[in-house]
Protein backbone atom coordinates (compact mmCIF):
# COMPACT_ATOMS: atom_id res chain seq x y z
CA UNK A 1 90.08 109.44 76.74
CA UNK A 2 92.22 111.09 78.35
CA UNK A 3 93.10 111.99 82.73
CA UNK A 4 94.32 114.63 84.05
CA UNK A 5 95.03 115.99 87.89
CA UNK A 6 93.08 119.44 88.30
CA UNK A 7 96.53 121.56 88.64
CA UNK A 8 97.35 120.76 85.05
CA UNK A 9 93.78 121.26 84.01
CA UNK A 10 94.05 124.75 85.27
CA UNK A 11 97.70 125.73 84.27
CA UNK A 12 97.10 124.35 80.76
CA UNK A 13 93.26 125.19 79.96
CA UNK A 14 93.52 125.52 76.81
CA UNK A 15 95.32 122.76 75.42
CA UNK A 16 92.79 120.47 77.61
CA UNK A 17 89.98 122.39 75.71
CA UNK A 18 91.07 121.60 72.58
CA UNK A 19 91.50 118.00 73.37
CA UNK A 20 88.19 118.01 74.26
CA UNK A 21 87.26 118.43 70.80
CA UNK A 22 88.60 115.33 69.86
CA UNK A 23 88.06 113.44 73.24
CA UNK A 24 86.71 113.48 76.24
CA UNK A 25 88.99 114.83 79.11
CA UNK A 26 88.53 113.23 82.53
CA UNK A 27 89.42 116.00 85.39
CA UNK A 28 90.84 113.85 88.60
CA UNK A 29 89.89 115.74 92.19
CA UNK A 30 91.10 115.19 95.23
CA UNK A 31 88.66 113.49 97.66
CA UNK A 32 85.71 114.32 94.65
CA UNK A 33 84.63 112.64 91.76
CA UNK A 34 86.25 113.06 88.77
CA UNK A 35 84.87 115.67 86.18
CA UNK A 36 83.95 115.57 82.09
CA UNK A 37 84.67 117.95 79.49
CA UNK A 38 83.45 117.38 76.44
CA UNK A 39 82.00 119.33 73.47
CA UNK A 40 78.34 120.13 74.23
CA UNK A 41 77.20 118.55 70.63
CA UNK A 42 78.16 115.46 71.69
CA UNK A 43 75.40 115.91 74.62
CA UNK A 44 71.86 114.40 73.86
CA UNK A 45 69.79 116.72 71.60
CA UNK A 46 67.64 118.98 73.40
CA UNK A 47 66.91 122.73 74.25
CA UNK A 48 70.61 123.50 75.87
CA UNK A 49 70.07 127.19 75.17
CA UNK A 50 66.96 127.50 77.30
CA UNK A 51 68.67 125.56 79.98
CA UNK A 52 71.56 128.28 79.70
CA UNK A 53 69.22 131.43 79.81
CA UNK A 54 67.48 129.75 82.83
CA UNK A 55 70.44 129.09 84.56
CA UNK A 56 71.17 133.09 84.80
């Protein structure tokens, strides 16, 4: 597991992304809840790609 503050989530995206691959990657917010990323096979089996195609 590993935290990180939002400003060095967005100034170093991609190594956060590919942590994420091996971990999941807490996002800290000020004042807001904190934020996953994680790779979406790790997410419960169902219909994600119906879910995406509604969501647009």
């Amino acid at each position: 597991m590993c935290v990180v503050t939002a400003r060095a989530f967005r100034a170093n995206q991609k190594k956060y992304f590919e942590l994420a691959e091996q971990e999941p990657v807490y996002v800290t917010r000020k004042n807001r809840r904190p934020m996953v990323i994680r790779v979406a096979d790790d997410l419960p089996k169902r219909d994600l790609t119906a879910e995406l195609v509604g969501a647009l």
